[in-house]
Protein backbone atom coordinates (compact mmCIF):
# COMPACT_ATOMS: atom_id res chain seq x y z
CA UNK A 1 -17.17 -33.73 17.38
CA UNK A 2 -14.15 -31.59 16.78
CA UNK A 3 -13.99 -32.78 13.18
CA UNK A 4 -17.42 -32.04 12.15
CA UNK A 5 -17.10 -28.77 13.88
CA UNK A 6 -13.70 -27.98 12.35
CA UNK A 7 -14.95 -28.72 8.93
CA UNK A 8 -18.26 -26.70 8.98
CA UNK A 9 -16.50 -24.15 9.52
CA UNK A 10 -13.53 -24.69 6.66
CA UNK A 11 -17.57 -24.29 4.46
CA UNK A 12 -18.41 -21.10 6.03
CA UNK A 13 -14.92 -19.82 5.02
CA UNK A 14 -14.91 -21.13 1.65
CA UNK A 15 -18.46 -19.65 1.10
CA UNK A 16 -17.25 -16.12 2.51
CA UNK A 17 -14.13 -16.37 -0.02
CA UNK A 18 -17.12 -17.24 -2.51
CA UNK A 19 -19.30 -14.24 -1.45
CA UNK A 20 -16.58 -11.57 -1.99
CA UNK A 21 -15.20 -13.60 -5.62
CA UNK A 22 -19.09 -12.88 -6.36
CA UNK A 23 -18.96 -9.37 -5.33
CA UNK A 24 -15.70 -8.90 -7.28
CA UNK A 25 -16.67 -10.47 -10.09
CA UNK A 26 -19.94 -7.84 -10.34
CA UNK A 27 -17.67 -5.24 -9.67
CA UNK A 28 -15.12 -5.66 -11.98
CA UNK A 29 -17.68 -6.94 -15.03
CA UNK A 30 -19.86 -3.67 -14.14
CA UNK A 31 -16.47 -1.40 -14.64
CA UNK A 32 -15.79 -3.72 -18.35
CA UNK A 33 -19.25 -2.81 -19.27
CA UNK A 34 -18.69 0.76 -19.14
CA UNK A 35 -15.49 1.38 -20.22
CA UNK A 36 -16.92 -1.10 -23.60
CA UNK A 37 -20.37 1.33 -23.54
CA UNK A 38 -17.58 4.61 -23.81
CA UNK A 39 -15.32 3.02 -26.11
CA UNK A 40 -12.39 3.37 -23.45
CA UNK A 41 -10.45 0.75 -25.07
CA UNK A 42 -6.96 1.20 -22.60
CA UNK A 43 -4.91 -1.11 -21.05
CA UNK A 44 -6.89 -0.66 -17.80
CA UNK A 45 -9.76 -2.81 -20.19
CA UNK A 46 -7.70 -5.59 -21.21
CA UNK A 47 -6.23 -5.71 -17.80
CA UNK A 48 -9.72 -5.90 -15.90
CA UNK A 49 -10.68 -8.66 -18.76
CA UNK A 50 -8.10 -10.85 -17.69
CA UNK A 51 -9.02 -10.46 -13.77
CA UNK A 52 -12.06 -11.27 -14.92
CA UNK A 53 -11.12 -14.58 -15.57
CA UNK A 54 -8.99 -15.44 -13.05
CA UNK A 55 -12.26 -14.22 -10.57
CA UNK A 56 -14.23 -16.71 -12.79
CA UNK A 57 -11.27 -19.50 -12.55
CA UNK A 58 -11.18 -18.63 -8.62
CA UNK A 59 -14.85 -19.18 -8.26
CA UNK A 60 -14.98 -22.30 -10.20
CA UNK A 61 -12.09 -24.00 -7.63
CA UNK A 62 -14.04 -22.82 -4.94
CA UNK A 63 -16.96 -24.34 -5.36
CA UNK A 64 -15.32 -27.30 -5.97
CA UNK A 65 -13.61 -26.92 -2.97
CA UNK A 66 -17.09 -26.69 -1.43
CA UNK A 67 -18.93 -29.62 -3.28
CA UNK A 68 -15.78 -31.91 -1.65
CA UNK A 69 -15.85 -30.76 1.31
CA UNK A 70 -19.76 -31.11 1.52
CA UNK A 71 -18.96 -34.28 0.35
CA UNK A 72 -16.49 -35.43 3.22
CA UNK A 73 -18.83 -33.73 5.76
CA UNK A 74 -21.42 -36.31 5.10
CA UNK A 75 -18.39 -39.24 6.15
CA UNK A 76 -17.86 -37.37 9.58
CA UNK A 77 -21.24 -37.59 10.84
């Protein structure tokens, strides 16, 4: 029973991480979207474009952290 409890939670954490990647990634995207819309063309820009990605590239491992987990959950019961 420790096992099954131990990895249920190891989900709940990696959906949390996934919540606030989400939240980020909104965040961040809505900030690109302006500074495009003023034609603020800085190094803040290019710099939020490529934490874009690696949100996006964190996200992505995540879940597929999840799906295998999910996956290894159904062994344990």
């Amino acid at each position: 029973m420790a096992d099954l409890d131990k990895a249920k939670d190891y989900i709940n954490n990696i959906r949390l991480y996934m919540t606030m990647c989400v939240a980020l990634i909104i965040s961040v995207g809505s900030g690109i979207t302006r500074m495009f819309e003023v034609d603020n063309f800085s190094y803040i820009f290019f710099i939020a474009n490529v934490l874009l990605i690696l949100l996006l590239l964190i996200f992505i491992f995540l879940a597929k952290k999840l799906h295998k987990k999910t996956d290894e959950l159904k062994d344990i019961e």
